[in-house]
C-alpha atoms as a PDB file:
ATOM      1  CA  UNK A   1      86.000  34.893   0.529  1.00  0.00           C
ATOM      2  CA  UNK A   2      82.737  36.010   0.560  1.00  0.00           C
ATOM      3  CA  UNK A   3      80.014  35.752   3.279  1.00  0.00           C
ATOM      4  CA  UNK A   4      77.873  34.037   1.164  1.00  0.00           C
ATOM      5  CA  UNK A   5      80.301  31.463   0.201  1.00  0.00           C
ATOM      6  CA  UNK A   6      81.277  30.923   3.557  1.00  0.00           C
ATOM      7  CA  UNK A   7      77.308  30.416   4.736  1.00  0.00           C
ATOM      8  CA  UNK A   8      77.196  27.962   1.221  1.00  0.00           C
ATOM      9  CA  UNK A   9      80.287  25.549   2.612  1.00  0.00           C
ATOM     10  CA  UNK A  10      78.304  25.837   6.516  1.00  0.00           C
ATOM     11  CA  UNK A  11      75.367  24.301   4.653  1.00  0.00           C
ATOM     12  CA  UNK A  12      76.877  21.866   2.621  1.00  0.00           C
ATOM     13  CA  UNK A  13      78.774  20.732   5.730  1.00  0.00           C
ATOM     14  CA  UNK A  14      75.625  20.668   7.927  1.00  0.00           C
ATOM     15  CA  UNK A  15      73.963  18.250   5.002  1.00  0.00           C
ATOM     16  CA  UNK A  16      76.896  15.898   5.068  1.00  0.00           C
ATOM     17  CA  UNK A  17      76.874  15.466   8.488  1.00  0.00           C
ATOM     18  CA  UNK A  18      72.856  15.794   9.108  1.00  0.00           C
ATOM     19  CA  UNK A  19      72.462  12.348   9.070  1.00  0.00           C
ATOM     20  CA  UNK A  20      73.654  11.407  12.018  1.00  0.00           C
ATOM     21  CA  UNK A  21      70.188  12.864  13.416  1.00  0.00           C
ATOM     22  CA  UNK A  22      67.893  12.668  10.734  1.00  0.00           C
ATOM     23  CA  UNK A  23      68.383   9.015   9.929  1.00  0.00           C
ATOM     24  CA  UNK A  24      67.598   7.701  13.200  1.00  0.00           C
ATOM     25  CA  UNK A  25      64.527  10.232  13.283  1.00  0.00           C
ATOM     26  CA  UNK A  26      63.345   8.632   9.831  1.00  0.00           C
ATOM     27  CA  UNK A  27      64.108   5.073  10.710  1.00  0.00           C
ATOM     28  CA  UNK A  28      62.470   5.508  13.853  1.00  0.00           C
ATOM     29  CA  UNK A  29      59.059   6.687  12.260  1.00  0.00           C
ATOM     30  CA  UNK A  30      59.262   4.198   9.918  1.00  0.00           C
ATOM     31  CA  UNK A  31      59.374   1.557  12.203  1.00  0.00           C
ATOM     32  CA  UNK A  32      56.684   3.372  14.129  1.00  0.00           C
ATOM     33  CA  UNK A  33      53.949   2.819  10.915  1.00  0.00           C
ATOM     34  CA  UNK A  34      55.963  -1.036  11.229  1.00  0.00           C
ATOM     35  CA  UNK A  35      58.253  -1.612   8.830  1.00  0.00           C
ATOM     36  CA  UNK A  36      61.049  -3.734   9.973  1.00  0.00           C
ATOM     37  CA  UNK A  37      64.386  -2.946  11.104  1.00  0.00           C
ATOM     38  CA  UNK A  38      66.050  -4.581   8.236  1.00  0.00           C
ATOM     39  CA  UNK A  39      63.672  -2.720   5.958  1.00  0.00           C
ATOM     40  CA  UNK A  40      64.149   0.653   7.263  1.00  0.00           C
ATOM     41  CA  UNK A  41      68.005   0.409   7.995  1.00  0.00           C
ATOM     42  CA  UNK A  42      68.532   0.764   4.420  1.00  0.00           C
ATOM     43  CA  UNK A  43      65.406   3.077   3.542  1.00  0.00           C
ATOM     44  CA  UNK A  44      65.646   5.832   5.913  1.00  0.00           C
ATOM     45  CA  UNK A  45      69.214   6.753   5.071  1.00  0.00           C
ATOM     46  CA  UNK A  46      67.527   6.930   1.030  1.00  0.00           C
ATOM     47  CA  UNK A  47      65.049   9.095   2.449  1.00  0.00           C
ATOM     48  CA  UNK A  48      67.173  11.050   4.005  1.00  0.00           C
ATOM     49  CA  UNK A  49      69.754  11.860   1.890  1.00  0.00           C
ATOM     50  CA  UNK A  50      66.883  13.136  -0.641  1.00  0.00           C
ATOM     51  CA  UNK A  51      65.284  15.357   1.581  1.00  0.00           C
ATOM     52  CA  UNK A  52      68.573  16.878   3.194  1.00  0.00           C
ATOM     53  CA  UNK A  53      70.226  17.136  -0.348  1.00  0.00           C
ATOM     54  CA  UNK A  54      67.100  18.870  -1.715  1.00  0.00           C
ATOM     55  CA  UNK A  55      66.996  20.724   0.932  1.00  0.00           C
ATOM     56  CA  UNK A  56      70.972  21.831   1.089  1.00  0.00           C
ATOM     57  CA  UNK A  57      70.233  22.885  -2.918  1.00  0.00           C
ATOM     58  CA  UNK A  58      67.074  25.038  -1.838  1.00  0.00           C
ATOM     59  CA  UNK A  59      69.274  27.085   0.401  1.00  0.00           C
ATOM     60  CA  UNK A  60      72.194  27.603  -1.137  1.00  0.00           C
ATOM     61  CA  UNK A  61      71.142  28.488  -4.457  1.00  0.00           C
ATOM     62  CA  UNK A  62      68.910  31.300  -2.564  1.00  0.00           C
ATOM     63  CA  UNK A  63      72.038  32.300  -0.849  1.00  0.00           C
ATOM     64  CA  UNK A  64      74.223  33.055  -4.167  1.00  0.00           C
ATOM     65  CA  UNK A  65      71.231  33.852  -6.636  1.00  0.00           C
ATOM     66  CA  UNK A  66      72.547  37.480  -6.870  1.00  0.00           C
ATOM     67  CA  UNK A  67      76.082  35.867  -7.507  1.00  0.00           C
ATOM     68  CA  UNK A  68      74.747  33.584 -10.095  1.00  0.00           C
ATOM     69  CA  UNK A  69      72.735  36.906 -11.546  1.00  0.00           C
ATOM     70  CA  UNK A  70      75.812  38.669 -12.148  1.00  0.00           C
ATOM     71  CA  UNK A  71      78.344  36.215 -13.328  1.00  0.00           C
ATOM     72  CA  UNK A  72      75.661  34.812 -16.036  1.00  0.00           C
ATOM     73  CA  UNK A  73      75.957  38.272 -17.505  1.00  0.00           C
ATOM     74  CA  UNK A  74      79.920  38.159 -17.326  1.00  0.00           C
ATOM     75  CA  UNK A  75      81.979  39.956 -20.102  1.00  0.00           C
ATOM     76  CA  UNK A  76      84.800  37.164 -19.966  1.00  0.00           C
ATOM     77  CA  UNK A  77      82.558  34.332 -20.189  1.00  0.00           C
ATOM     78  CA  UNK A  78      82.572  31.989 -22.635  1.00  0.00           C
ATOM     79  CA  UNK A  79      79.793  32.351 -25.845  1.00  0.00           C
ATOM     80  CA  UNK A  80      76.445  30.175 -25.420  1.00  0.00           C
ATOM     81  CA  UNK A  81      77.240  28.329 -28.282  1.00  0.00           C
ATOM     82  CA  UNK A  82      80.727  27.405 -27.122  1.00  0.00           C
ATOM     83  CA  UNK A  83      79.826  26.748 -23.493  1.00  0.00           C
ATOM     84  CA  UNK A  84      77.680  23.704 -25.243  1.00  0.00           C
ATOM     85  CA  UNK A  85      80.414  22.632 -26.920  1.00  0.00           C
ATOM     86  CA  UNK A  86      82.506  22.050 -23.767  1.00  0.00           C
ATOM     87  CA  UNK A  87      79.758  20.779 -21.601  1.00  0.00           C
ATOM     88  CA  UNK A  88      78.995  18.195 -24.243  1.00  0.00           C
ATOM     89  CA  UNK A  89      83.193  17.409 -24.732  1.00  0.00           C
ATOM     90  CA  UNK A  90      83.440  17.645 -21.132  1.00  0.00           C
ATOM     91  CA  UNK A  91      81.438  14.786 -20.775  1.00  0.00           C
ATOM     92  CA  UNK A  92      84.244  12.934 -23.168  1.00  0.00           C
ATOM     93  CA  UNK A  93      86.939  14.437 -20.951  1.00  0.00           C
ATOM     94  CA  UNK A  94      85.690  13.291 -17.666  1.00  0.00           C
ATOM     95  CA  UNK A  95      85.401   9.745 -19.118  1.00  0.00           C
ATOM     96  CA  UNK A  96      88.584  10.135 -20.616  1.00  0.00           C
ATOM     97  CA  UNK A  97      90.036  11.295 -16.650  1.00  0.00           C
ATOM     98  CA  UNK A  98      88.444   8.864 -15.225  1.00  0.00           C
ATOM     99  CA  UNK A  99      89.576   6.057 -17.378  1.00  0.00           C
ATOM    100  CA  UNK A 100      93.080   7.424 -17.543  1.00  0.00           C
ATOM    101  CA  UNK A 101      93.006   7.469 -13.465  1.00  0.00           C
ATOM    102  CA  UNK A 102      91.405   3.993 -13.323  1.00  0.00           C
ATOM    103  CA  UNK A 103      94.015   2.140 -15.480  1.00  0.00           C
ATOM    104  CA  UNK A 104      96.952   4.085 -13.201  1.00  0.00           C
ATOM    105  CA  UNK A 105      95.196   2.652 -10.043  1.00  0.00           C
ATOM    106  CA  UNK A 106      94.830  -0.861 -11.727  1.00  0.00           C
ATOM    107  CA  UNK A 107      98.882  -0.434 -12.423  1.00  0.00           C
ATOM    108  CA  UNK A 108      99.903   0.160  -8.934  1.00  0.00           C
ATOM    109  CA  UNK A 109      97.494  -2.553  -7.111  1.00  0.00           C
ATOM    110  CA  UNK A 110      94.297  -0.907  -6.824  1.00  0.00           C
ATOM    111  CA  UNK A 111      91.518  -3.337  -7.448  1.00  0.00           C
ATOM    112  CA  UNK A 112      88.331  -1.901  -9.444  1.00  0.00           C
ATOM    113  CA  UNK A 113      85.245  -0.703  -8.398  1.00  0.00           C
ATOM    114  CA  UNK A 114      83.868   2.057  -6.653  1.00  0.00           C
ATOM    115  CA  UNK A 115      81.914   0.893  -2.772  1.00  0.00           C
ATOM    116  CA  UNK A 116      80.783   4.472  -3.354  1.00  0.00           C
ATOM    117  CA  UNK A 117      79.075   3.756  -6.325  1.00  0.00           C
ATOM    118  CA  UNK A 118      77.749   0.317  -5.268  1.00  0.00           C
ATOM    119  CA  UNK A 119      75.931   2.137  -2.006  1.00  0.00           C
ATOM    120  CA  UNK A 120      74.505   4.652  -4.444  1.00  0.00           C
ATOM    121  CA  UNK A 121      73.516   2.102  -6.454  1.00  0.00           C
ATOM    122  CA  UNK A 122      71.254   0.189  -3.448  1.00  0.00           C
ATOM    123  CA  UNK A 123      70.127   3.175  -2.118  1.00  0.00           C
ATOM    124  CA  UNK A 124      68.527   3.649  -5.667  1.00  0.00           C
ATOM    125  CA  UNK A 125      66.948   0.243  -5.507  1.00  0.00           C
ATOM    126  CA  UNK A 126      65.071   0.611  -2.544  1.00  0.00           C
ATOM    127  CA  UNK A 127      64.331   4.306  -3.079  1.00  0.00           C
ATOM    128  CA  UNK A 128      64.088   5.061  -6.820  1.00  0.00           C
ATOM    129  CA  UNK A 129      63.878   8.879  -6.016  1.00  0.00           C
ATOM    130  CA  UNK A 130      67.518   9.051  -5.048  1.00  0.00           C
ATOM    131  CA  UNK A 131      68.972   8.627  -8.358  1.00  0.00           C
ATOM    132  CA  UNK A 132      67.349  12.130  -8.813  1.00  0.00           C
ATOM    133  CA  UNK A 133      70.048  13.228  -6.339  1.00  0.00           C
ATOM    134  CA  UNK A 134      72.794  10.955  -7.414  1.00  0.00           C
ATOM    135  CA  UNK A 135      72.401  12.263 -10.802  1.00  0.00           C
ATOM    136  CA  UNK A 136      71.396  15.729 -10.882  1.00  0.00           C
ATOM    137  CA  UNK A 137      71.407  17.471  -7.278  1.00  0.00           C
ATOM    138  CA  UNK A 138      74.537  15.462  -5.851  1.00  0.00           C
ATOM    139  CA  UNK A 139      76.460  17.165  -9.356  1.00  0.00           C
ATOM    140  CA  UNK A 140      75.051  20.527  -8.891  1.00  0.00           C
ATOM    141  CA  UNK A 141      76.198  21.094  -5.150  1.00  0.00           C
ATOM    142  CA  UNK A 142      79.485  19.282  -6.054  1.00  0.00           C
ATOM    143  CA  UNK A 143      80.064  21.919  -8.496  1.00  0.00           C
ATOM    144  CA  UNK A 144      78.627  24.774  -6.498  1.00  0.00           C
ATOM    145  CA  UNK A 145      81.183  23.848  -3.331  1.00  0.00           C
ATOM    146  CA  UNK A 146      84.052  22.583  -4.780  1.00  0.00           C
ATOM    147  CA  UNK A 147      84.491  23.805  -8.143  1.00  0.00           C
ATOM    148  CA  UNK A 148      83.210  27.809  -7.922  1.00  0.00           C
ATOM    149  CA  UNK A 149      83.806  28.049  -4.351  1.00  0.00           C
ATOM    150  CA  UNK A 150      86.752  26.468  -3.176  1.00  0.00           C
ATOM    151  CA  UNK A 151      89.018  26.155  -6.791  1.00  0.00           C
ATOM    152  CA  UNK A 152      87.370  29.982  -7.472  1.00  0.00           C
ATOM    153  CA  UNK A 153      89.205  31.068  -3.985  1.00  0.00           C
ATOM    154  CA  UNK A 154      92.436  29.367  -5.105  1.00  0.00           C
ATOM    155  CA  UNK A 155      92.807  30.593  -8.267  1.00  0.00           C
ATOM    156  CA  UNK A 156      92.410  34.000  -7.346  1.00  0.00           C
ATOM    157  CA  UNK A 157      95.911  33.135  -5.428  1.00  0.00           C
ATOM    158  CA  UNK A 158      97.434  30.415  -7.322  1.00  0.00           C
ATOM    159  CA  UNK A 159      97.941  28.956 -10.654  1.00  0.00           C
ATOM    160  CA  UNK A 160      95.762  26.917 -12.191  1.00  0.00           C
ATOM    161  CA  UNK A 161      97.358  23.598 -11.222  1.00  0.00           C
ATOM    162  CA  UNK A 162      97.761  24.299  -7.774  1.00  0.00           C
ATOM    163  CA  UNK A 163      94.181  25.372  -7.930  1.00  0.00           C
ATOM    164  CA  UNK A 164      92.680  22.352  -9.556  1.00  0.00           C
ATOM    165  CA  UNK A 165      95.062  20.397  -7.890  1.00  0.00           C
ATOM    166  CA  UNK A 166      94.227  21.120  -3.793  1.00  0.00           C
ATOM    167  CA  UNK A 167      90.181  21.322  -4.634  1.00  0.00           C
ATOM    168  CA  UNK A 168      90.490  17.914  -6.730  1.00  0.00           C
ATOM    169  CA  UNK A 169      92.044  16.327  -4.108  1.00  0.00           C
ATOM    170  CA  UNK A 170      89.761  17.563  -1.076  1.00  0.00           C
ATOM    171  CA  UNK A 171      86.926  16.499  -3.901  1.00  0.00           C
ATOM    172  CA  UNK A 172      88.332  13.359  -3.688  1.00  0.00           C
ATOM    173  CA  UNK A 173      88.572  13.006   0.174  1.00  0.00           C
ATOM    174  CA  UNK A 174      85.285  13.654   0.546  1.00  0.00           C
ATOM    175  CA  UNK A 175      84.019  10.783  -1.249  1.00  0.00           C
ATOM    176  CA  UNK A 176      85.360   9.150   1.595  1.00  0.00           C
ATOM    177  CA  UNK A 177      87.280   6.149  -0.490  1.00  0.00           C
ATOM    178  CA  UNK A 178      91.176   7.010   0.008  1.00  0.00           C
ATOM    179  CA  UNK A 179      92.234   4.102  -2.510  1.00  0.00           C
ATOM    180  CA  UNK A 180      90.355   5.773  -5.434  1.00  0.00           C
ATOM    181  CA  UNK A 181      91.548   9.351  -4.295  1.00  0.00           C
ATOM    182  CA  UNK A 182      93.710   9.432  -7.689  1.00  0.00           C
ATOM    183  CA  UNK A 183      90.453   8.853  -9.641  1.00  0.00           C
ATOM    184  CA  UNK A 184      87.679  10.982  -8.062  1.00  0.00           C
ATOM    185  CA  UNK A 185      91.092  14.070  -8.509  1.00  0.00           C
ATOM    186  CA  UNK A 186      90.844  13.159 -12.160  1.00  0.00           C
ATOM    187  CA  UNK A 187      87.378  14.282 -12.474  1.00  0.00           C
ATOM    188  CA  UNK A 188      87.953  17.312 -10.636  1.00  0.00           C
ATOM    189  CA  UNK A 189      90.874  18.420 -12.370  1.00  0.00           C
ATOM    190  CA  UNK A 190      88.673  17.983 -15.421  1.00  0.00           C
ATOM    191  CA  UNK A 191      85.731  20.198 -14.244  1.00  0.00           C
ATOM    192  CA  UNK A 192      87.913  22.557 -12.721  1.00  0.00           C
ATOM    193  CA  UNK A 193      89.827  23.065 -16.489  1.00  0.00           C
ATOM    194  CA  UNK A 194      86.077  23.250 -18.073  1.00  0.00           C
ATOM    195  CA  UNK A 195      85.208  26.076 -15.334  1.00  0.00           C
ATOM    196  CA  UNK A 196      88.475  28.187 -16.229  1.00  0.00           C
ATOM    197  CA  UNK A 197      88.017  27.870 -20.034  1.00  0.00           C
ATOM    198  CA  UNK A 198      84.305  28.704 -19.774  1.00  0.00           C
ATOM    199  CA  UNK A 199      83.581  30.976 -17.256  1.00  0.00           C
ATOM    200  CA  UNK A 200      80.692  29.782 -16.544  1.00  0.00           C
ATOM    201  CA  UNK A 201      79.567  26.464 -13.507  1.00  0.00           C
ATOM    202  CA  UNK A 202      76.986  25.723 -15.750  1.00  0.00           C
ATOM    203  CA  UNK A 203      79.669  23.973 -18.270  1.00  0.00           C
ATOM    204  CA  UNK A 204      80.803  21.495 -15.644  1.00  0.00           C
ATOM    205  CA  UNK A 205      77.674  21.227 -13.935  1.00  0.00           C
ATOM    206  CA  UNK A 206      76.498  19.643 -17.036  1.00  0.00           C
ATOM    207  CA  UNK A 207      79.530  17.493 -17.441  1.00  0.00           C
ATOM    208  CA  UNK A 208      79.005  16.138 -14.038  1.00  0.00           C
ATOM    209  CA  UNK A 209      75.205  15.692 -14.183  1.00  0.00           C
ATOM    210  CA  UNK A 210      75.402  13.582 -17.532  1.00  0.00           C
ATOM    211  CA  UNK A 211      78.766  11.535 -16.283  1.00  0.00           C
ATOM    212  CA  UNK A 212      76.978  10.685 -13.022  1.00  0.00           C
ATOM    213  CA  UNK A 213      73.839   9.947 -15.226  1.00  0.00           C
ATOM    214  CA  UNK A 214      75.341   7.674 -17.613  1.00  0.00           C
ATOM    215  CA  UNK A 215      76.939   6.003 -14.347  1.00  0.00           C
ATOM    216  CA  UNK A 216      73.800   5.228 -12.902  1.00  0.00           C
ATOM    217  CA  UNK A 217      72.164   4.230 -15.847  1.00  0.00           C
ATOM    218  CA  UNK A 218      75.305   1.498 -17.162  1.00  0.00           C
ATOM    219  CA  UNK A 219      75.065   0.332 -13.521  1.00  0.00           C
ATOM    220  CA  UNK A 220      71.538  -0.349 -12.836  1.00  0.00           C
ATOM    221  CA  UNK A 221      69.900  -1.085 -16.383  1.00  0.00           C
ATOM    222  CA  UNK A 222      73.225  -3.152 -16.888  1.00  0.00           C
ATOM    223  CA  UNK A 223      73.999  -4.357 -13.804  1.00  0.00           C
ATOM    224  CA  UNK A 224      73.522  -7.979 -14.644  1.00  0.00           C
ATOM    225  CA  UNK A 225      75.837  -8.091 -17.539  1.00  0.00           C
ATOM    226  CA  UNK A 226      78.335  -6.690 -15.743  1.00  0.00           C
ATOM    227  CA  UNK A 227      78.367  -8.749 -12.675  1.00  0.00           C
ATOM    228  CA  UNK A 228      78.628 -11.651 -15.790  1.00  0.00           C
ATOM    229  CA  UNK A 229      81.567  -9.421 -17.261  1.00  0.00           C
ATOM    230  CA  UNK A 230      83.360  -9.888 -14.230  1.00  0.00           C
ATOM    231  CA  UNK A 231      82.528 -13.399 -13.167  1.00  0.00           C
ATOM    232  CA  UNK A 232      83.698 -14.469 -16.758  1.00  0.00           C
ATOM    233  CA  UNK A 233      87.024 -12.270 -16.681  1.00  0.00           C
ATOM    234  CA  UNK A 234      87.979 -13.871 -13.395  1.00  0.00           C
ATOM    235  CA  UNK A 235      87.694 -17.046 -14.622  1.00  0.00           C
ATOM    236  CA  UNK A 236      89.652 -16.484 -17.560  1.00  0.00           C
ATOM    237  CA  UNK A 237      92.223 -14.737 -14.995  1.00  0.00           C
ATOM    238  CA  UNK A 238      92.306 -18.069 -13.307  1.00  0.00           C
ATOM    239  CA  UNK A 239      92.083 -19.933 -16.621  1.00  0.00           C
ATOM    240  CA  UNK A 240      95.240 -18.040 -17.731  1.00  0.00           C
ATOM    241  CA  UNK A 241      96.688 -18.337 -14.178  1.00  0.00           C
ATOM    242  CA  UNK A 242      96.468 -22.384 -14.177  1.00  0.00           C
ATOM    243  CA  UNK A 243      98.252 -22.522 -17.721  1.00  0.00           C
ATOM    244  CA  UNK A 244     101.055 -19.985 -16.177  1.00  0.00           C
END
């Protein structure tokens, strides 16, 4: 692997784990210009993630802008025109994975929803700036890491589904929810198939970007209607279970 890519996985590492300093630093000025503790409990890890996601992007896409120079220019990448085809059907496909992965997970036990999602989603309440990184930064290093890095390395060794298969599923761990591991490996497998039949990170970069955007968007500018949704689908469940 190269240098580079090994200095890229340091940083996104570092970013993950910077928090355990920089929130209490945050939190602590905050409380300093008096905000409460309740207040900046749940602000200054929003603040932080922005500035130490913005920050990880900064540095890594100096690190591989040569890289990114010479595989734009590849000979075996896909056309333009079809690489907007794909990021536009990947969008469809991710859905599609994630759906498929969902209704497997409801099948064996797994109840619904995403505490991942829900934390991204309060975060973006009290600090409407993060859904800049939920959306568009969070996608692009996601890509960057897991998709050109670590599946890239792989499939120079492997096949494509042991490939897509060992980066999905450390794309999955990483999201730190375990019970949804099948679903967030759905996704990945899908980006990782859009990467091979491109050639280019762009193609699932976009997927991701607009799949995360739509997320955010159903789950905030909706968010009432679906807590209503499920209110009125358990009491049907209990409806139907009284009958039973």
């Amino acid at each position: 692997m190269k240098r580079e890519y090994w200095l890229v996985i340091i940083v996104y590492v570092a970013m993950q784990l910077s928090g355990l300093i920089g929130v209490p630093i945050i939190g602590f000025i905050q409380q300093s210009a008096g905000l409460t503790a309740e207040r900046t409990s749940l602000t200054a890890g929003a603040y932080w993630i922005v500035v130490s996601f913005m920050a990880a992007l900064i540095i890594i896409l100096l690190l591989l802008r040569k890289d990114m120079k010479q595989n734009m220019y590849a000979r075996e990448a896909a056309p333009v025109s079809a690489s907007i085809l794909w990021a536009i059907g990947g969008v469809f496909l991710s859905l599609f994975a994630q759906a498929l992965a969902g209704n497997i997970e409801r099948l064996i036990g797994i109840e619904a929803g995403s505490d991942n999602t829900q934390q991204i989603i309060q975060l973006i309440e009290a600090v409407p700036l993060v859904i800049v990184v939920s959306s568009i930064v969070g996608p692009i290093l996601e890509e960057i890491v897991f998709r050109k890095i670590i599946f890239g390395g792989l499939y120079k060794k492997f096949n494509f589904i042991i490939s897509a298969l060992i980066s999905s599923v450390i794309f999955g761990l990483v999201h730190g929810e375990p019970a949804h591991l099948l679903l967030y490996s759905a996704m990945g497998f899908s980006f990782a198939f859009l990467y091979v039949r491109t050639k280019r990170i762009i193609v699932p970069i976009v997927a991701h970007v607009s799949m995360n955007t739509l997320v955010v968007i159903v789950q905030t500018v909706y968010k009432d209607d679906i807590e209503k949704m499920m209110i009125d689908a358990e009491k049907a469940q209990g409806f139907i279970g009284g009958i039973l």
